[in-house]
Protein backbone atom coordinates (compact mmCIF):
# COMPACT_ATOMS: atom_id res chain seq x y z
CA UNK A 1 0.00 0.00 0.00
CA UNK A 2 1.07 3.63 -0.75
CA UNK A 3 1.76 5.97 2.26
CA UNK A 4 -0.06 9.49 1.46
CA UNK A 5 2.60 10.95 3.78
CA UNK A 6 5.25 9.69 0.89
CA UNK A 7 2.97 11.07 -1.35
CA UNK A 8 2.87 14.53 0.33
CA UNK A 9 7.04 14.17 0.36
CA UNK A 10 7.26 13.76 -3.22
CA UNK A 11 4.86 16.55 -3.99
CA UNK A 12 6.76 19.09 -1.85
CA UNK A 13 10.30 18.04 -2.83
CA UNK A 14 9.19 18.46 -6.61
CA UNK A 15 7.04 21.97 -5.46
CA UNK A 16 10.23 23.49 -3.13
CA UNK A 17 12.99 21.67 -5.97
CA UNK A 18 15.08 20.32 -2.68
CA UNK A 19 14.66 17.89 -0.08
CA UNK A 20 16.25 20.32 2.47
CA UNK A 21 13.34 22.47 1.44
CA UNK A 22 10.96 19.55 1.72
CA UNK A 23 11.96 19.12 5.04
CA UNK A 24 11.69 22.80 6.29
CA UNK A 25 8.47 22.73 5.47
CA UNK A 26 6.81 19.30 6.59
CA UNK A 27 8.61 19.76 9.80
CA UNK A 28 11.00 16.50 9.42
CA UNK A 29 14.84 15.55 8.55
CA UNK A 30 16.05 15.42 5.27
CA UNK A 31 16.70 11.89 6.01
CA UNK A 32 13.37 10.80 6.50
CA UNK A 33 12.04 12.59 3.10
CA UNK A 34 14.70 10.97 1.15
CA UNK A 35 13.71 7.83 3.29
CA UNK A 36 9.77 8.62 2.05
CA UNK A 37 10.90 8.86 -1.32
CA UNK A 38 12.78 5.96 -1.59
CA UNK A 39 9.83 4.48 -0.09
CA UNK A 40 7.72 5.77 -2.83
CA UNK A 41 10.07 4.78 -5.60
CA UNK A 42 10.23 1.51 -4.33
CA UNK A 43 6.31 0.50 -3.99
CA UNK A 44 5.57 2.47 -7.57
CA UNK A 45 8.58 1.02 -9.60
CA UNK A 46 9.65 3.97 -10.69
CA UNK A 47 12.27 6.42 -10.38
CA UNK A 48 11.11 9.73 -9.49
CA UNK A 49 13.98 12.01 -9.23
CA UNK A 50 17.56 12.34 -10.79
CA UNK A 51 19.74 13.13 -7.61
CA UNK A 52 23.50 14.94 -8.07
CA UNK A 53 25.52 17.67 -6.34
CA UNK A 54 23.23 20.80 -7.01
CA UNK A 55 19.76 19.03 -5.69
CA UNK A 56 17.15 16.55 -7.15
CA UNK A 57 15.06 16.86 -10.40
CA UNK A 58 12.18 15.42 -11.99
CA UNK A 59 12.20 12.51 -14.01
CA UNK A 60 10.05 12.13 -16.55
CA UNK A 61 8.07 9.76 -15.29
CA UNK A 62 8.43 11.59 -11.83
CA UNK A 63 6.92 14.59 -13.85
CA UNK A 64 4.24 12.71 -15.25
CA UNK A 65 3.05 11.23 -11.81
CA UNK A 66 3.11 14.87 -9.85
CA UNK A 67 -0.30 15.84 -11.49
CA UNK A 68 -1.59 12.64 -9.59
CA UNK A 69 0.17 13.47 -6.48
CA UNK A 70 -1.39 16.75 -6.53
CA UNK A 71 -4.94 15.66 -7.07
CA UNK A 72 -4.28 13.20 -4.16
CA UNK A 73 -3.47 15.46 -1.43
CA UNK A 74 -6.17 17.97 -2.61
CA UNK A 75 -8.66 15.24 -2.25
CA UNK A 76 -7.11 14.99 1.38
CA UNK A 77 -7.81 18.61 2.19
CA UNK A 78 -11.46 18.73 0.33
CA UNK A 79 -12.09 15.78 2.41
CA UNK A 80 -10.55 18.01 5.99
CA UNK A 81 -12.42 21.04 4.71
CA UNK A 82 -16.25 19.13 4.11
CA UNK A 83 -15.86 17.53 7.95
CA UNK A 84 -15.17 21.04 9.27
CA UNK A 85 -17.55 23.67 10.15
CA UNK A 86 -17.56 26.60 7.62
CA UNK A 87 -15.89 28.74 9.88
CA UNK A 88 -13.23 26.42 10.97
CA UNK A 89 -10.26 27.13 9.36
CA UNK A 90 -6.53 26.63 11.69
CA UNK A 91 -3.17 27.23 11.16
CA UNK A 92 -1.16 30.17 9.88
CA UNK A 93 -0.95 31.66 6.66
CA UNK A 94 2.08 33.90 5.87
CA UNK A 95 0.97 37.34 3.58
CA UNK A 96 3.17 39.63 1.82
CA UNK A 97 2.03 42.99 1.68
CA UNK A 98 3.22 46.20 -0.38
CA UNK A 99 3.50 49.39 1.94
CA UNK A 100 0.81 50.90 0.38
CA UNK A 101 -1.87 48.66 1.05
CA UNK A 102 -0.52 48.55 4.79
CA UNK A 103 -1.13 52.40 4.69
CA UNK A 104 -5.01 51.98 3.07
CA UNK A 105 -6.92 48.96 4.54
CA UNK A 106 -5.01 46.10 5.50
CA UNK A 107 -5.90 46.56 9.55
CA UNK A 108 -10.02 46.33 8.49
CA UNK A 109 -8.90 43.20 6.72
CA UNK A 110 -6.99 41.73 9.90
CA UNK A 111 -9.62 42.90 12.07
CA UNK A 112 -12.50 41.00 9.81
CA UNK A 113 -9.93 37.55 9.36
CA UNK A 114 -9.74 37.45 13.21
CA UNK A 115 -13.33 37.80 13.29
CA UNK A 116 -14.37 35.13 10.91
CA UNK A 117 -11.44 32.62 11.90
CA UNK A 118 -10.39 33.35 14.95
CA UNK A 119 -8.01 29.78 15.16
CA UNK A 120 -6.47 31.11 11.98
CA UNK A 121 -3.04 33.19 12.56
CA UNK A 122 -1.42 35.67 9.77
CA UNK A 123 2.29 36.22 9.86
CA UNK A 124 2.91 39.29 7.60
CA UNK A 125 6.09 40.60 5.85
CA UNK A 126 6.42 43.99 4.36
CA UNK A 127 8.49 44.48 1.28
CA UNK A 128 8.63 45.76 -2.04
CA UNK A 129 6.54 44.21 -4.59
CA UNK A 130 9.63 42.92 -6.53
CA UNK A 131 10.72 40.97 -2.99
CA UNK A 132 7.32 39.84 -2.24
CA UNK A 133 7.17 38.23 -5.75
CA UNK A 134 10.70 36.48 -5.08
CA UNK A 135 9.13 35.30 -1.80
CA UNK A 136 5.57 33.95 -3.11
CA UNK A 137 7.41 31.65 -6.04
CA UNK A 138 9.85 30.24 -3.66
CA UNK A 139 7.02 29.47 -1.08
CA UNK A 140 8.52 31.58 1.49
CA UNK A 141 4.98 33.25 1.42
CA UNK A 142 1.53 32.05 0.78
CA UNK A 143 -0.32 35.05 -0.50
CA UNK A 144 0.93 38.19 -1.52
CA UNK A 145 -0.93 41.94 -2.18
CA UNK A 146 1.56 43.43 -4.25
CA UNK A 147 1.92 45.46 -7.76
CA UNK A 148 0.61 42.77 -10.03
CA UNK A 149 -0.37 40.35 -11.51
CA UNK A 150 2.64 37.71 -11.60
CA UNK A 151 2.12 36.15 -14.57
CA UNK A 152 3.14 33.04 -13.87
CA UNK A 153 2.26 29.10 -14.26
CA UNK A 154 -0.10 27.80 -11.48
CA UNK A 155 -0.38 31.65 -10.00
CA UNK A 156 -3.66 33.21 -9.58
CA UNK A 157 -4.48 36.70 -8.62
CA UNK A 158 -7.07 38.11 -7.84
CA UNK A 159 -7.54 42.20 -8.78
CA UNK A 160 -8.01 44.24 -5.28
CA UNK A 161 -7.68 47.87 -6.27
CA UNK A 162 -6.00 50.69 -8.11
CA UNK A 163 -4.34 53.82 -6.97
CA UNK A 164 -3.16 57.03 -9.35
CA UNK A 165 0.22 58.51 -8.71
CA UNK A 166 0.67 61.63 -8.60
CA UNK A 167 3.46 64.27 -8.00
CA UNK A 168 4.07 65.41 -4.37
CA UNK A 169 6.14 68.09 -2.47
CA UNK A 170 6.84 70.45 0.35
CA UNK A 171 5.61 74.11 -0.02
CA UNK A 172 9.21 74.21 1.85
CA UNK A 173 10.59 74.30 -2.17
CA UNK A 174 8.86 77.07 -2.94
CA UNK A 175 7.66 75.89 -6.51
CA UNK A 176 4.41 78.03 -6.76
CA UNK A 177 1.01 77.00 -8.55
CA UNK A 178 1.52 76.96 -11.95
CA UNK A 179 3.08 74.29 -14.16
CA UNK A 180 6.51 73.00 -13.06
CA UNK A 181 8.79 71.32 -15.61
CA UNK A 182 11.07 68.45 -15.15
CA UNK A 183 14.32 70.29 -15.13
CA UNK A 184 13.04 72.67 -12.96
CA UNK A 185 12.74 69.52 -10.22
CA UNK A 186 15.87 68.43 -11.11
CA UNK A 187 17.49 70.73 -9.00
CA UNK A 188 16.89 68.53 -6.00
CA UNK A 189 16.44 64.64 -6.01
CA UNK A 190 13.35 62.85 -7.02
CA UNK A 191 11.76 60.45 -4.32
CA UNK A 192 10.05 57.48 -5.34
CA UNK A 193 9.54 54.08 -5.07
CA UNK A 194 12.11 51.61 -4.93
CA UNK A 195 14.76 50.60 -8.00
CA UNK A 196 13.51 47.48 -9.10
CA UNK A 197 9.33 49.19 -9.24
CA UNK A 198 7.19 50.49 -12.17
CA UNK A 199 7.10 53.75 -10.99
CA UNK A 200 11.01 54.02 -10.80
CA UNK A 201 11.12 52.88 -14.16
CA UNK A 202 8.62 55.03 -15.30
CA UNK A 203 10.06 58.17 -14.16
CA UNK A 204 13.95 56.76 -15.49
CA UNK A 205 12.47 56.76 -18.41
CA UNK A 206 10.72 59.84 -18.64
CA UNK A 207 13.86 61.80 -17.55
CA UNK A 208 15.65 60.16 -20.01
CA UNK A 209 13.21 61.02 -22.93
CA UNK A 210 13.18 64.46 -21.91
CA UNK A 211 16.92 64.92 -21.62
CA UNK A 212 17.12 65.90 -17.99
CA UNK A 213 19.59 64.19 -15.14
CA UNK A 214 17.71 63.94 -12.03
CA UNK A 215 19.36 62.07 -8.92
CA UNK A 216 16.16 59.26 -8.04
CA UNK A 217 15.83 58.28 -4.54
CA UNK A 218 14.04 54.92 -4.50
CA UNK A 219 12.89 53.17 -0.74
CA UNK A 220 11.01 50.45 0.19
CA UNK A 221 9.57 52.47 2.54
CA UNK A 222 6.99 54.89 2.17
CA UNK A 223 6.76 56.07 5.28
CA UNK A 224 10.71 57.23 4.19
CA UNK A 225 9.56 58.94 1.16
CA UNK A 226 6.63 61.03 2.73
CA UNK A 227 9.14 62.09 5.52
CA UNK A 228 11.97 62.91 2.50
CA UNK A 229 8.98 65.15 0.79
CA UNK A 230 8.01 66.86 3.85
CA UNK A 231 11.56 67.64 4.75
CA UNK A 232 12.16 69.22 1.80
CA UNK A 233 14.69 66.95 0.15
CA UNK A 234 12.89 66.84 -3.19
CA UNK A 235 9.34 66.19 -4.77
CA UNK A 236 8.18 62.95 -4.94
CA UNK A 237 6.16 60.09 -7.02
CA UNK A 238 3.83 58.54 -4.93
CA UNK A 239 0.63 57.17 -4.57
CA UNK A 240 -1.54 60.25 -2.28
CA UNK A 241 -3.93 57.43 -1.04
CA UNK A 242 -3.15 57.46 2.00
CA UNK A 243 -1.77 61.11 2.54
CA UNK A 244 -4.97 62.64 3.36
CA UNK A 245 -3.00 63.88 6.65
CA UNK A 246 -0.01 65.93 5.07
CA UNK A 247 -2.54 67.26 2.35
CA UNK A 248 -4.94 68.69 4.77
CA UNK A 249 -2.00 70.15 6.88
CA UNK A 250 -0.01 71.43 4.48
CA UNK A 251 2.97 69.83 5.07
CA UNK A 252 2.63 68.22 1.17
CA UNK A 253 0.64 69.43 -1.63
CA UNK A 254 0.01 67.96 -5.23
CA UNK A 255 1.58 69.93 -8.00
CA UNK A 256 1.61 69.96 -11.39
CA UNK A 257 4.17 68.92 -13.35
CA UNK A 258 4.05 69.12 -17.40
CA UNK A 259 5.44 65.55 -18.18
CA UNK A 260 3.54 62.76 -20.07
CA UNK A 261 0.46 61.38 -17.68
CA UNK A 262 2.06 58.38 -14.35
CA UNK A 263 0.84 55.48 -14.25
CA UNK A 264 -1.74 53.92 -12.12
CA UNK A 265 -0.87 51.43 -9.47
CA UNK A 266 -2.86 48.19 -9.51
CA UNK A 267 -2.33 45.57 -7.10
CA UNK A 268 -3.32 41.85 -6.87
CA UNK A 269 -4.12 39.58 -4.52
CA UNK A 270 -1.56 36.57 -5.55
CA UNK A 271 -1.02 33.11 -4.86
CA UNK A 272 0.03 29.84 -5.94
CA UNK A 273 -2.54 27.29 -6.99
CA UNK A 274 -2.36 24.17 -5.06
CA UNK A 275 -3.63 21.31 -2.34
CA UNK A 276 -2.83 24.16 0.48
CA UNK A 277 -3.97 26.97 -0.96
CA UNK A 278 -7.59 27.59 0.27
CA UNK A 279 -7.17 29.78 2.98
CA UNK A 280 -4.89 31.85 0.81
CA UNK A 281 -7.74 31.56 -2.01
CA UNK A 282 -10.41 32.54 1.15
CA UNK A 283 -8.60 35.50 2.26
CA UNK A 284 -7.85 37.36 -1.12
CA UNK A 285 -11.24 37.05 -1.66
CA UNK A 286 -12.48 39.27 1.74
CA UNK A 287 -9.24 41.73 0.79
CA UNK A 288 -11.01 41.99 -2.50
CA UNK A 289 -13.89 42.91 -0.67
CA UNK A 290 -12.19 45.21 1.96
CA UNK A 291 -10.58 46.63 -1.07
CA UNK A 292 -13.50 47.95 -2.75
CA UNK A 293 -15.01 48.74 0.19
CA UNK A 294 -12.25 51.02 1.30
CA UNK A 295 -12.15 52.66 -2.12
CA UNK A 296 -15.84 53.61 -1.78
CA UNK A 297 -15.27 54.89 1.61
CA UNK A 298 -12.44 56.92 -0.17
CA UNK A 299 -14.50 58.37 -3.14
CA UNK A 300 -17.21 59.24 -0.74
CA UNK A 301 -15.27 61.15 1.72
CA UNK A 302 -13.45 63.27 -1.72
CA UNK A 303 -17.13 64.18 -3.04
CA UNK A 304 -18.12 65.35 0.76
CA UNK A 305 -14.87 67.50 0.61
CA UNK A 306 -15.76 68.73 -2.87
């Protein structure tokens, strides 16, 4: 008879592409999984991985059989899930999150995942979309709201919302109310996000077209670019969302700047397709909800100011 537990080994050394990584994350030695596998190889007939110096691979037939493996465990879970109450759902489930949505809404959506699973824990990480991308397809992460979609085999994402960018500074640099131009700005540094972003990019390349050298600060960290722009250290790229504060005090104002139109900033809810991916499926679908929620609370509260 075939152990499911060998089964799960094989599917996660194939998924993780190492048995140290196999290990990490069934909670055993890497003896035992290449025990499992050996196990498994044995019982089918069939050699499922080529082993050498840099790590194990797929055979063909071990390729072939992973669909099956797949299919197995996720009839495992289904199985889990139907015995369960609907609200039952245990364990933890690590998130990604861009900056900006930790700015906007992500404490409503904590606040309503607590509510509706309270067994369920959430370990979050903070980073830059590019990182949090890095981190969801080597499974260091579950689900990740970041600058998407990741356009990638087995990945899903699910649309949450979309932000405008817009240019941002300190009445500190005394630019007035008309029209500003690029080289004007260049003066100082431009503060965006970081290097490896679409709005970093964006604005490269707009300097570039329009022949002016510009220093670009790029940070992770928004909170790091607001407090650049309201010290005064240069105008900024960023997404005014969540800058309702600074705006009504002063401290940062919109201006406009005659360059060709920024890009909007869309972000996904993203996550890798698989036998343990329901609560990551569950909980991008109440951030979508959260999402659009938040923007109507948003668009409501800018027609009451108008």
């Amino acid at each position: 008879m075939i152990d499911l537990r060998n089964i799960e080994t094989f599917f996660w050394a194939a998924a993780l592409g190492s048995l140290r990584a196999a290990s990490e994350k069934l909670g055993t030695t890497q003896p035992a999984v290449s025990h499992r596998i050996a196990s498994l190889e044995e019982a089918l007939g069939v050699r499922l991985f080529e082993r050498d110096a840099r790590g194990v691979t797929l055979t063909a037939k071990g390729q072939e059989l992973l669909s099956h493996a797949e299919r197995m465990i996720q009839l495992r879970c289904d199985m889990v899930r139907a015995a369960q109450d609907q609200n039952v759902m245990s364990g933890t489930v690590r998130i990604g999150v861009a900056e900006t949505i930790v700015q906007t809404w992500l404490s409503r959506l904590i606040e309503q995942v607590h509510a509706t699973y309270p067994a369920l824990a959430l370990e979050i990480e903070v980073d830059s979309s590019m990182v949090l991308r890095s981190h969801l397809m080597s499974r260091q992460i579950d689900l990740a709201f970041l600058m998407g979609p990741v356009l990638e085999e087995r990945v899903e994402n699910v649309h949450l919302c979309t932000y405008p960018l817009a240019w941002v500074a300190s009445p500190r640099l005394k630019l007035g109310d008309g029209p500003i131009t690029l080289r004007r700005l260049s003066d100082r540094p431009i503060i965006t996000y970081p290097s490896n972003s679409r709005p970093y990019l964006v604005l490269r390349d707009m300097l570039a077209r329009a022949g002016v050298k510009a220093r670009l600060y790029g940070s992770a960290s928004l909170s790091m670019v607001v407090r650049m722009a309201r010290d005064g250290i240069g105008a900024a790229v960023i997404a005014p969302v969540f800058l309702d504060k600074e705006l009504a005090s002063g401290d940062l104002k919109i201006i406009d700047v005659e360059t060709d139109p920024l890009p909007d900033l869309s972000f996904t809810a993203t996550w890798i397709n698989g036998p343990e991916s329901h609560a990551a499926r569950v909980i991008a679908a109440m951030a979508r909800e959260v999402a659009v929620q938040a923007d109507g609370d948003v668009t409501s509260s800018s027609k009451a100011a108008g």
